[in-house]
Protein backbone atom coordinates (compact mmCIF):
# COMPACT_ATOMS: atom_id res chain seq x y z
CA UNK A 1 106.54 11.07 54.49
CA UNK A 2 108.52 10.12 51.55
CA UNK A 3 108.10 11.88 48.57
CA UNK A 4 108.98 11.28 45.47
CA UNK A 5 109.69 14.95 42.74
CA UNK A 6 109.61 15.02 38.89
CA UNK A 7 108.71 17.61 36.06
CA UNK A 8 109.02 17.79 32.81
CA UNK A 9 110.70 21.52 32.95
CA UNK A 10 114.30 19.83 33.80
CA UNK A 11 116.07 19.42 36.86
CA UNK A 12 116.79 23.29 37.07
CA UNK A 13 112.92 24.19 37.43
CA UNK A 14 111.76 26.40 39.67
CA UNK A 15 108.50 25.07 40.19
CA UNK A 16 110.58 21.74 41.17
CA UNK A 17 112.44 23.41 44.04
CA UNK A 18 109.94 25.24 45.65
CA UNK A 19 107.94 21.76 46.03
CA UNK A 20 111.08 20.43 47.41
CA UNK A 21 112.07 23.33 49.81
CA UNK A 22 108.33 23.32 50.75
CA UNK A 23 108.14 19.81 51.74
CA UNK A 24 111.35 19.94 53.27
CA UNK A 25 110.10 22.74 55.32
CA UNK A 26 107.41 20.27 56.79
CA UNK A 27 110.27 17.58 57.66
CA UNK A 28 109.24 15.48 54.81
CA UNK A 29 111.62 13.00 53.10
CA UNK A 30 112.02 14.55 49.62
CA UNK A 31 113.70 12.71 46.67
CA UNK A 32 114.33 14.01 42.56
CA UNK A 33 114.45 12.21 39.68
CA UNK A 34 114.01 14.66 36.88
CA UNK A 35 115.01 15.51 33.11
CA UNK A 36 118.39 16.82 32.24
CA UNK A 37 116.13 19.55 30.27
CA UNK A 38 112.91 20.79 29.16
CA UNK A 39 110.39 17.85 28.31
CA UNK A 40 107.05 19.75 27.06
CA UNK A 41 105.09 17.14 25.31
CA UNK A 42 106.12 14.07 25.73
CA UNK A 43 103.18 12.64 27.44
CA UNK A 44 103.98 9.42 28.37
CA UNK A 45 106.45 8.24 26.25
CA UNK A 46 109.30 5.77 27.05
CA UNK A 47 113.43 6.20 25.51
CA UNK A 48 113.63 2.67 23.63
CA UNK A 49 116.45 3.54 20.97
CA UNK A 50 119.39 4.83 22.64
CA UNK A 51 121.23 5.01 25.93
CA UNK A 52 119.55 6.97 29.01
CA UNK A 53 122.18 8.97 30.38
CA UNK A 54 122.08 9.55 34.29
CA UNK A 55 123.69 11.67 37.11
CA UNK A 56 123.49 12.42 40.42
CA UNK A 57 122.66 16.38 40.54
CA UNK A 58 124.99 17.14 43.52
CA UNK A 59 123.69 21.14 44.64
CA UNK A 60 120.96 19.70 46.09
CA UNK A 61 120.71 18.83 49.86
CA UNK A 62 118.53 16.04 49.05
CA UNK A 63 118.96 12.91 47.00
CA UNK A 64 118.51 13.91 42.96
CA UNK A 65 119.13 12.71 40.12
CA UNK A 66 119.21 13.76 36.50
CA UNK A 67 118.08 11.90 32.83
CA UNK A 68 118.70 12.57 29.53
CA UNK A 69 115.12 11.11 29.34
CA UNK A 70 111.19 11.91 29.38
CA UNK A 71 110.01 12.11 32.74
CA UNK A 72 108.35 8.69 32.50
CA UNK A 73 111.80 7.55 32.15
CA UNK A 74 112.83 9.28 35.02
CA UNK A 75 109.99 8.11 37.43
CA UNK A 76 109.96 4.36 36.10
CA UNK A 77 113.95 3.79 35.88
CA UNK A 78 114.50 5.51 39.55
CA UNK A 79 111.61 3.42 41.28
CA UNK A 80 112.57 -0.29 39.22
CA UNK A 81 116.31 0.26 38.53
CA UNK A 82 117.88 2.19 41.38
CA UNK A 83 116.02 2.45 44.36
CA UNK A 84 113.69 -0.29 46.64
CA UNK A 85 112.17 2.70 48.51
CA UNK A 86 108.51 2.95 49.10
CA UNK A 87 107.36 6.13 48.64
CA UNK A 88 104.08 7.77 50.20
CA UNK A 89 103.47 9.54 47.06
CA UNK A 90 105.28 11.54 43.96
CA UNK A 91 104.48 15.02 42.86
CA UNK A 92 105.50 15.95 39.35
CA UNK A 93 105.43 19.94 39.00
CA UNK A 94 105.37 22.16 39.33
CA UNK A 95 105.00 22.74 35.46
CA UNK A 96 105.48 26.18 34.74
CA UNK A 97 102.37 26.37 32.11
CA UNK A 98 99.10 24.88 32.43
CA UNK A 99 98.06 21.43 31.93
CA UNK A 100 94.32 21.96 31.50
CA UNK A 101 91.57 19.90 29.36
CA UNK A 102 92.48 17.34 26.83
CA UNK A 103 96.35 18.84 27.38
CA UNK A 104 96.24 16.19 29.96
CA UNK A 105 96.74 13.99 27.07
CA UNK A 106 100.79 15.68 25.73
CA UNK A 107 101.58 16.53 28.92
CA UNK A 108 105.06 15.62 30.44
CA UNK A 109 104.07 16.33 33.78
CA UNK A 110 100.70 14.50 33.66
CA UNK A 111 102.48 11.28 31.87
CA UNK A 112 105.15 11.21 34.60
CA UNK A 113 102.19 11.20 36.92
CA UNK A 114 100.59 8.36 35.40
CA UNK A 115 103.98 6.41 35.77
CA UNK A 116 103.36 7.24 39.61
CA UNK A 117 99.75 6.16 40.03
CA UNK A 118 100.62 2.79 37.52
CA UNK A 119 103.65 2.29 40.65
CA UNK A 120 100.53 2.14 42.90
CA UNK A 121 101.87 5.73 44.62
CA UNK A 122 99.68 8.67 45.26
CA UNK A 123 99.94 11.26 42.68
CA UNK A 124 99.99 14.36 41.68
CA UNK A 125 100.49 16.36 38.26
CA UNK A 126 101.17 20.22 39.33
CA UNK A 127 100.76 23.28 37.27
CA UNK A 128 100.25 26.47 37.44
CA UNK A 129 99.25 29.49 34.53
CA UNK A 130 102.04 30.30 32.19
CA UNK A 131 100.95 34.29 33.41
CA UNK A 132 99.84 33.14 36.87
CA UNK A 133 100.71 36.08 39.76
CA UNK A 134 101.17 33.18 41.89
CA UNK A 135 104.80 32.82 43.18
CA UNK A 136 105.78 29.34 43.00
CA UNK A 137 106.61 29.31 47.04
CA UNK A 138 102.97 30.24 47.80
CA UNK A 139 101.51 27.13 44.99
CA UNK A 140 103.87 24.94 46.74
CA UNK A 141 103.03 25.39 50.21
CA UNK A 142 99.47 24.85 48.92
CA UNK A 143 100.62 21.67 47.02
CA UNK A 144 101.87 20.28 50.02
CA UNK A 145 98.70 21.42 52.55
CA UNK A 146 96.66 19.79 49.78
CA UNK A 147 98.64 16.55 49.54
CA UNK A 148 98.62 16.05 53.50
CA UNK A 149 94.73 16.70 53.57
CA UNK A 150 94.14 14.15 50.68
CA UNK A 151 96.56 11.73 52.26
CA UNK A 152 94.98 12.05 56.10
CA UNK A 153 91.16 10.89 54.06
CA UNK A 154 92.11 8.24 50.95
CA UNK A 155 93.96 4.87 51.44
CA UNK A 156 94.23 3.78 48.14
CA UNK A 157 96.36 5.18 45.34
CA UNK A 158 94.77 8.46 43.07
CA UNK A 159 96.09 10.07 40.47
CA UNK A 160 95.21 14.06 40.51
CA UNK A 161 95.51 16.92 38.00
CA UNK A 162 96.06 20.09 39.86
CA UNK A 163 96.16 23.56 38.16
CA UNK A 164 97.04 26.78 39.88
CA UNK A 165 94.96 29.82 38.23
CA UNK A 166 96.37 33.43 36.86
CA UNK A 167 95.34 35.22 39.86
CA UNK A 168 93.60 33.75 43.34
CA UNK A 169 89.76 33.92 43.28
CA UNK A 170 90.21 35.19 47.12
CA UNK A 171 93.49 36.00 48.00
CA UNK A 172 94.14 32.45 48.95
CA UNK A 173 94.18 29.20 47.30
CA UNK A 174 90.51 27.41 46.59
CA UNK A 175 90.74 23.96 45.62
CA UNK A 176 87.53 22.55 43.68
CA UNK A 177 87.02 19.13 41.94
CA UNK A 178 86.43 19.39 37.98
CA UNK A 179 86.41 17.42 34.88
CA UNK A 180 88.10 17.84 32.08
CA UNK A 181 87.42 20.27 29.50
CA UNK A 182 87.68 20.60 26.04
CA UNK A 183 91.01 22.62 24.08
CA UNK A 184 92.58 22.75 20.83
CA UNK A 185 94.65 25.21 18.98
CA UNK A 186 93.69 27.49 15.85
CA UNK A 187 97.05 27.88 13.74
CA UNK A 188 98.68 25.28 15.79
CA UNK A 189 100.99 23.83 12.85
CA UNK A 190 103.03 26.90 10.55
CA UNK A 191 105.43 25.81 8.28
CA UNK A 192 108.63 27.44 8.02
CA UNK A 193 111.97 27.25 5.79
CA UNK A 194 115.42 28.27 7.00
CA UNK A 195 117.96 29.84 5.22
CA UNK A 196 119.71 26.77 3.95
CA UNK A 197 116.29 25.85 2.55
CA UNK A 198 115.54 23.05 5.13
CA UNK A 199 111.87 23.25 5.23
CA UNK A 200 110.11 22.30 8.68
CA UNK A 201 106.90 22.96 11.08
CA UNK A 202 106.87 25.00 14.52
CA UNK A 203 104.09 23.83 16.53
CA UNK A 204 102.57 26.73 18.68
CA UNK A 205 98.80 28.26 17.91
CA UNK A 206 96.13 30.18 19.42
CA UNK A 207 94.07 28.60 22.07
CA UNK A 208 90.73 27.58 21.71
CA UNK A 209 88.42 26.57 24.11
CA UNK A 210 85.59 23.90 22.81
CA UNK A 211 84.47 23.39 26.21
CA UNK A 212 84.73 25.87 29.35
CA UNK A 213 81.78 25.61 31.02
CA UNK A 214 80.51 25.49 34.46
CA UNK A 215 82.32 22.46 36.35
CA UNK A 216 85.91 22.34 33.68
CA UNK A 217 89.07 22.81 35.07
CA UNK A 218 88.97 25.47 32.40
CA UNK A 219 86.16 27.48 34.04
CA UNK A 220 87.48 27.00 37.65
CA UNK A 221 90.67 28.50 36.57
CA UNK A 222 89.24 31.38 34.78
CA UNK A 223 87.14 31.89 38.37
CA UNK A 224 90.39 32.18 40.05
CA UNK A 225 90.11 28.44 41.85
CA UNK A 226 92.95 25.61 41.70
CA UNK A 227 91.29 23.08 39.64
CA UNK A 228 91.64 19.58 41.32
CA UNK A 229 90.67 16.81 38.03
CA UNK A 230 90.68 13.40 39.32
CA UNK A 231 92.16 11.45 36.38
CA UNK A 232 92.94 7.58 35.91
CA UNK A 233 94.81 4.59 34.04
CA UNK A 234 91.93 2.87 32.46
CA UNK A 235 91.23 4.22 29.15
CA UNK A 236 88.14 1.64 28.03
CA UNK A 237 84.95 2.98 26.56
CA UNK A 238 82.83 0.64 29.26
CA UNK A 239 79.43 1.64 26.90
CA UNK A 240 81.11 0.36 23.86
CA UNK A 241 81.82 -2.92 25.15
CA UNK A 242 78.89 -3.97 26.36
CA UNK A 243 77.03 -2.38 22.82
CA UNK A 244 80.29 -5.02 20.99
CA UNK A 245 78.77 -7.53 22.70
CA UNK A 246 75.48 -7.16 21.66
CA UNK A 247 76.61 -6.53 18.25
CA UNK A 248 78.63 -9.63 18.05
CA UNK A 249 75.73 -11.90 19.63
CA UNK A 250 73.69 -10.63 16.83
């Protein structure tokens, strides 16, 4: 197969080459197109106001290729700018924190995802627990026996959050199917002023968890499972439009 590898951790992230070596491992066609650097955050947001800088990242022995970009960029200028190949499906990951709950919605590696899924191409957002035991070989290898099982039962293009937990459940990797749960931060803005007086805000916080119960990727990764969330493009609120409707008859 043909594979197509981003992240949002930069083109020197570990999680990024052990997907590659693993796939390679399995003969599979592997190709990068990945951020000159770190990328936390940007969901999926476009570079509209300046130059994207690109470069072929030669100590690879695959194709790859660097941005000075969000990994959007990366995914939708290497698939309509400088390639016509068709690829069986892209993997961004693996992001070396998790993406779990309404993260989903600031996450790099979920956005470049999307950009995957909206190119009609199998996808996958991959992360596993900023503390996670797991070596990133062993979630690999499982990213890839995953991705092969999916791909041997579904046709049509999905789009799939996958997060690795701390610690495996069994001693081997469990994949269940969840929904989203619900996460915000306590503390999450603290403003600061440096020494020259420039006054600014650090975003970090505490984690807090609105909504971990039974059946959240949040619960199955406290359990010790790898949370499977199948996500997708269309954002309208089908309930709403058909109560509009009524409204506006009225």
């Amino acid at each position: 197969m043909k594979i197509l590898l981003t992240n949002d951790d930069g083109i020197q992230g570990a999680g990024l080459w052990a997907l590659a070596d693993a796939l390679k491992v399995r003969s599979h066609e592997v190709t990068i197109a990945a951020p000159f650097r770190q990328q936390s955050g940007t969901a999926h947001a476009l570079t509209f106001l300046r130059e994207i800088e690109y470069k072929r990242f030669d100590n690879a022995d695959c194709e790859a290729w660097a941005f000075d970009g969000t990994p959007t960029d990366c995914v939708k200028i290497y698939l309509e700018g400088m390639s016509d190949k068709k690829f069986d499906a892209l993997i961004s990951g693996i992001n070396d924190g998790a993406n779990l709950a309404t993260d989903v919605l600031y996450s790099g590696t979920v956005g470049a995802a999307l950009e995957g899924f909206l190119h009609a191409i199998p996808s996958l957002a991959v992360s596993r627990d900023k503390n996670s035991a797991i070596p990133f070989g062993e979630a690999a290898t499982a990213t890839v026996d995953y991705l092969e099982k999916i791909l041997s039962v579904k046709s049509e293009p999905f789009f799939h959050n996958v997060n690795f937990p701390k610690t495996f459940r069994a001693d081997k990797p469990e994949f269940v199917s969840t929904r989203l749960g619900c996460r915000d931060y306590i503390n999450a803005f603290t403003s600061r002023t440096d020494d020259a007086g420039r006054a600014y805000f650090r975003i970090g916080g505490t984690i807090v968890d609105l909504d971990a119960g039974e059946g959240t990727d949040i619960y199955a990764t406290n359990q010790g499972f790898v949370a499977v969330t199948p996500l997708h493009a269309d954002t309208a609120d089908y309930e709403a439009i058909v109560e509009l409707r009524k409204i506006f008859r009225g």
